[in-house]
C-alpha atoms as a PDB file:
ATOM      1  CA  UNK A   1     171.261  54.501  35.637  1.00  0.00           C
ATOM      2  CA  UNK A   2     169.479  51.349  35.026  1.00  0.00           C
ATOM      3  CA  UNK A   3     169.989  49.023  31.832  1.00  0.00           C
ATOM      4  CA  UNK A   4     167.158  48.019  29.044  1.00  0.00           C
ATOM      5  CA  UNK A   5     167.415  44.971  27.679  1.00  0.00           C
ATOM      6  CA  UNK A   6     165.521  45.045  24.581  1.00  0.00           C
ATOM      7  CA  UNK A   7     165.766  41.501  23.672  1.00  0.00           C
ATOM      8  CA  UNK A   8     163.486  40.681  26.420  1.00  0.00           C
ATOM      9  CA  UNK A   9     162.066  44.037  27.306  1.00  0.00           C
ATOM     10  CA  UNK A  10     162.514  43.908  30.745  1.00  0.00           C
ATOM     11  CA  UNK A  11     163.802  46.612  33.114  1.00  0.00           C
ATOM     12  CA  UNK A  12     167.461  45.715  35.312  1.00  0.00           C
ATOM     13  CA  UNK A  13     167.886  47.408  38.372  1.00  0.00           C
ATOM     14  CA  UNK A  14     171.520  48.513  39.052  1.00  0.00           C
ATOM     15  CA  UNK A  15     173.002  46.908  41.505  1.00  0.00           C
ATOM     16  CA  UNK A  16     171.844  43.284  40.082  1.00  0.00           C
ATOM     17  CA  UNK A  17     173.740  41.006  37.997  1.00  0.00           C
ATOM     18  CA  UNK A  18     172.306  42.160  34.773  1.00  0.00           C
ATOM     19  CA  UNK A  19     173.236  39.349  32.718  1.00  0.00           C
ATOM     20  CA  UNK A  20     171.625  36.498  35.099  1.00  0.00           C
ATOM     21  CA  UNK A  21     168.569  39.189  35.187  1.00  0.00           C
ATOM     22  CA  UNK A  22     168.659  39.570  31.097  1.00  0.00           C
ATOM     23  CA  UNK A  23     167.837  35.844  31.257  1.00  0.00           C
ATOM     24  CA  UNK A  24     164.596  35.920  33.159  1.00  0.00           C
ATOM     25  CA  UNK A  25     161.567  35.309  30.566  1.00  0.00           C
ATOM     26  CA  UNK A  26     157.988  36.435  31.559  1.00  0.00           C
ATOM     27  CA  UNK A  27     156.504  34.121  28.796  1.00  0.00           C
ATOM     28  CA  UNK A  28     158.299  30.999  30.290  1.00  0.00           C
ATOM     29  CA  UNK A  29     157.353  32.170  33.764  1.00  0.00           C
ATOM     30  CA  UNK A  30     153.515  32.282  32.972  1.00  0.00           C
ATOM     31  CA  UNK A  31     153.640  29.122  30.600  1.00  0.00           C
ATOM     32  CA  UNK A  32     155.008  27.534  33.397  1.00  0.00           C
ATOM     33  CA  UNK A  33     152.207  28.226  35.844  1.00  0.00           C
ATOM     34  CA  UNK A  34     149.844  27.446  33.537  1.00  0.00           C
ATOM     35  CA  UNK A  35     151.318  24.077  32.367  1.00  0.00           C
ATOM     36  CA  UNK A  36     150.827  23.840  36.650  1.00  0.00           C
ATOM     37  CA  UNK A  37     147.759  24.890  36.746  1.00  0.00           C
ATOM     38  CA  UNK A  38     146.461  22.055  33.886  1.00  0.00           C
ATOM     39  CA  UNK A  39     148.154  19.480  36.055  1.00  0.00           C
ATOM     40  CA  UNK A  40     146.214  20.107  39.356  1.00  0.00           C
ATOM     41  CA  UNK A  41     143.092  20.034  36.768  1.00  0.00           C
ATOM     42  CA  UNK A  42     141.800  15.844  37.324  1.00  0.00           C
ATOM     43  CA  UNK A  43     140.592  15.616  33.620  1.00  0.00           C
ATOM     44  CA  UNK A  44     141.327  11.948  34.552  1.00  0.00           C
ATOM     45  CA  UNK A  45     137.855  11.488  36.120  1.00  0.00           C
ATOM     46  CA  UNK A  46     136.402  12.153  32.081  1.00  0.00           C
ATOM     47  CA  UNK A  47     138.315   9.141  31.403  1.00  0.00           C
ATOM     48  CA  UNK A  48     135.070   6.866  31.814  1.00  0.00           C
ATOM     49  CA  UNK A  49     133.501   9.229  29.205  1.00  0.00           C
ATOM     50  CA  UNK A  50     136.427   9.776  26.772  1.00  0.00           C
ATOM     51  CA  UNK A  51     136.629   5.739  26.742  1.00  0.00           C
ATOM     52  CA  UNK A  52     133.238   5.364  25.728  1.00  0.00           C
ATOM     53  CA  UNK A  53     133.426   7.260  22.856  1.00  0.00           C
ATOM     54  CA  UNK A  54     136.919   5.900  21.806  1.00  0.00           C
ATOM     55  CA  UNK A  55     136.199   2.284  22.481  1.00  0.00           C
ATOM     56  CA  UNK A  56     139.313   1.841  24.517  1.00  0.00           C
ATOM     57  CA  UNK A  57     139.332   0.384  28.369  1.00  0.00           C
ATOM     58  CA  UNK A  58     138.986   3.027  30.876  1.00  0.00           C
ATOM     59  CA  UNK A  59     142.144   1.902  32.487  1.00  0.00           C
ATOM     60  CA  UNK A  60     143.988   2.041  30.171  1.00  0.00           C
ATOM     61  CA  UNK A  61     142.743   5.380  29.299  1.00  0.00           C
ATOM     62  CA  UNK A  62     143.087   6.639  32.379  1.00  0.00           C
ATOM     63  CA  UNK A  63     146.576   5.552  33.384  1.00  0.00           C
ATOM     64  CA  UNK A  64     147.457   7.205  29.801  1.00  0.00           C
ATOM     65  CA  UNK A  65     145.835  10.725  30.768  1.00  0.00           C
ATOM     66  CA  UNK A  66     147.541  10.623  34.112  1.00  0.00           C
ATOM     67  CA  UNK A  67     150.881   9.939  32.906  1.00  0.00           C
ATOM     68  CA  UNK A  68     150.544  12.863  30.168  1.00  0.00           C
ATOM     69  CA  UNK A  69     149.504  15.406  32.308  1.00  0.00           C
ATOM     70  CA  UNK A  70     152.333  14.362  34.960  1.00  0.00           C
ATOM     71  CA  UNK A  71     154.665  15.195  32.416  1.00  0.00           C
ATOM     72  CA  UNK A  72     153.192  18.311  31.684  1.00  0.00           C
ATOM     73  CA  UNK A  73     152.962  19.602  34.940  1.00  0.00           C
ATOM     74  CA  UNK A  74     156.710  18.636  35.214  1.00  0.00           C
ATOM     75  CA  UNK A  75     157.318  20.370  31.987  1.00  0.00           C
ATOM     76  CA  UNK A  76     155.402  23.538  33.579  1.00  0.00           C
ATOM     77  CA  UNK A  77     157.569  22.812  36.859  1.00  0.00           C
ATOM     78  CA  UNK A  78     160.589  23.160  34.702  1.00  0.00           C
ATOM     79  CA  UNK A  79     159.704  26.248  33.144  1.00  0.00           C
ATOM     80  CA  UNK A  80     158.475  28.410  36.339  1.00  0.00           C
ATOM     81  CA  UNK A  81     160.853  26.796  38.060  1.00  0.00           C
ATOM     82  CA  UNK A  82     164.185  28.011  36.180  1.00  0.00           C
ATOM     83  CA  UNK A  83     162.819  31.358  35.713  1.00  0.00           C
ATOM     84  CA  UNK A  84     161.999  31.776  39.765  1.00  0.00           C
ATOM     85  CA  UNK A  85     165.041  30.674  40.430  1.00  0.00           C
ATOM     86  CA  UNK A  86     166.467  33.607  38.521  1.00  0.00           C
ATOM     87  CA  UNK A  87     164.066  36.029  40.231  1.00  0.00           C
ATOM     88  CA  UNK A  88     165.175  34.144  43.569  1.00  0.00           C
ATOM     89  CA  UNK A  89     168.805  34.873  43.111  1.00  0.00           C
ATOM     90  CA  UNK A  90     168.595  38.529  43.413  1.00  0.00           C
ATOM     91  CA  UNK A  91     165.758  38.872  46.039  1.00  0.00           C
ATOM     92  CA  UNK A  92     165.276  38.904  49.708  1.00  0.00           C
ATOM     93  CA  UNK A  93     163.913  35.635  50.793  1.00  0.00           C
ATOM     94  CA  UNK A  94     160.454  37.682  52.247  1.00  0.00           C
ATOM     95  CA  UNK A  95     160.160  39.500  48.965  1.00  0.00           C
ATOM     96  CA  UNK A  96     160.497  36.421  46.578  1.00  0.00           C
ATOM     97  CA  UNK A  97     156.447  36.059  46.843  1.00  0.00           C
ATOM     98  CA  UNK A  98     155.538  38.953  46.067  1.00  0.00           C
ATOM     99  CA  UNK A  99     158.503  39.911  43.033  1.00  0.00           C
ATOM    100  CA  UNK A 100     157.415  36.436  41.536  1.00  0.00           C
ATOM    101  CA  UNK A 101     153.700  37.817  41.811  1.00  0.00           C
ATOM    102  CA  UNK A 102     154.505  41.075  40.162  1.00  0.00           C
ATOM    103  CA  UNK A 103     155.980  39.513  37.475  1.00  0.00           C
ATOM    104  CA  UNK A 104     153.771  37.167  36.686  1.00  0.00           C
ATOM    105  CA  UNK A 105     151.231  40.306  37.032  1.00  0.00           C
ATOM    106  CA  UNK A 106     152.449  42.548  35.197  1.00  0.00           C
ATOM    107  CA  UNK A 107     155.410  40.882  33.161  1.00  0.00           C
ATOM    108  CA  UNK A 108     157.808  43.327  34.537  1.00  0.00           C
ATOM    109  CA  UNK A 109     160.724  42.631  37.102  1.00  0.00           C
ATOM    110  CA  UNK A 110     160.550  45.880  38.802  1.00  0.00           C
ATOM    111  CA  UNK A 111     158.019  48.004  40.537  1.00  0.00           C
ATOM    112  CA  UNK A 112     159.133  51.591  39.359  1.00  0.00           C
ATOM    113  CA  UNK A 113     158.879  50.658  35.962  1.00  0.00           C
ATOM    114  CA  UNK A 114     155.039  49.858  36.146  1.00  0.00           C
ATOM    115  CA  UNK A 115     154.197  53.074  37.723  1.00  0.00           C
ATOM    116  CA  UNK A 116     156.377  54.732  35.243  1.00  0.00           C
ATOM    117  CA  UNK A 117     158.929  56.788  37.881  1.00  0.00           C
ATOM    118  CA  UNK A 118     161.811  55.192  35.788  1.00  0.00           C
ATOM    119  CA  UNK A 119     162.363  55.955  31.879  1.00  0.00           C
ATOM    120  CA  UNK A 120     164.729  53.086  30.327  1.00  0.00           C
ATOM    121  CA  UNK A 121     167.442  54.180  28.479  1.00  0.00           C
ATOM    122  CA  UNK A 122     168.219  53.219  24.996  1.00  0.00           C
ATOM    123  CA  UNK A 123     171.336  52.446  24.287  1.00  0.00           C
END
């Protein structure tokens, strides 16, 4: 029988480490992406526009816009990063693609519980 951990509301497998699995938060996984996502965005090329309408050199502007969204981006690397790792640990190294997908998807770690074949049980 699998475990439900309602703290998190997602589904454990047996057979996994269910603490380490517990741990694994769909919210950080898709902030993460999306703090990606904003740094592969080059809102630096508005700098020329920004600075006109702030009075400050473009330059300076610029180099200030790159170096915030670098840290953002590392900030969303963080995030996705720790979670996939967790993901990572208990999947086969073809699957790890397409589990991170799912999740990300449909914010649930395992298949059978998004076609509903699988009732959790409440402790």
């Amino acid at each position: 029988m699998a475990s439900w951990s309602a703290e998190n509301d997602l589904h454990v497998p047996d057979g996994c480490h269910p603490r380490s699995m517990e741990q694994v938060s769909v919210f950080r996984l898709r902030f993460g992406v999306v703090l990606i996502g904003i740094w592969w965005i080059p809102i630096w090329l508005l700098a020329p526009v920004v600075a006109h309408f702030v009075d400050w050199p473009v330059g300076s502007l610029t180099i200030a816009l790159a170096i915030v969204q670098t840290v953002i981006g590392l900030i969303g690397l963080l995030l996705a990063g720790r979670q996939a790792a967790r993901i990572v640990r208990h999947t086969g190294f073809r699957a790890v693609p397409g589990k991170i997908w799912h999740v990300l998807w449909t914010g649930r770690l395992t298949e059978q519980e998004a076609t509903g074949t699988s009732e959790p049980s409440i402790p």
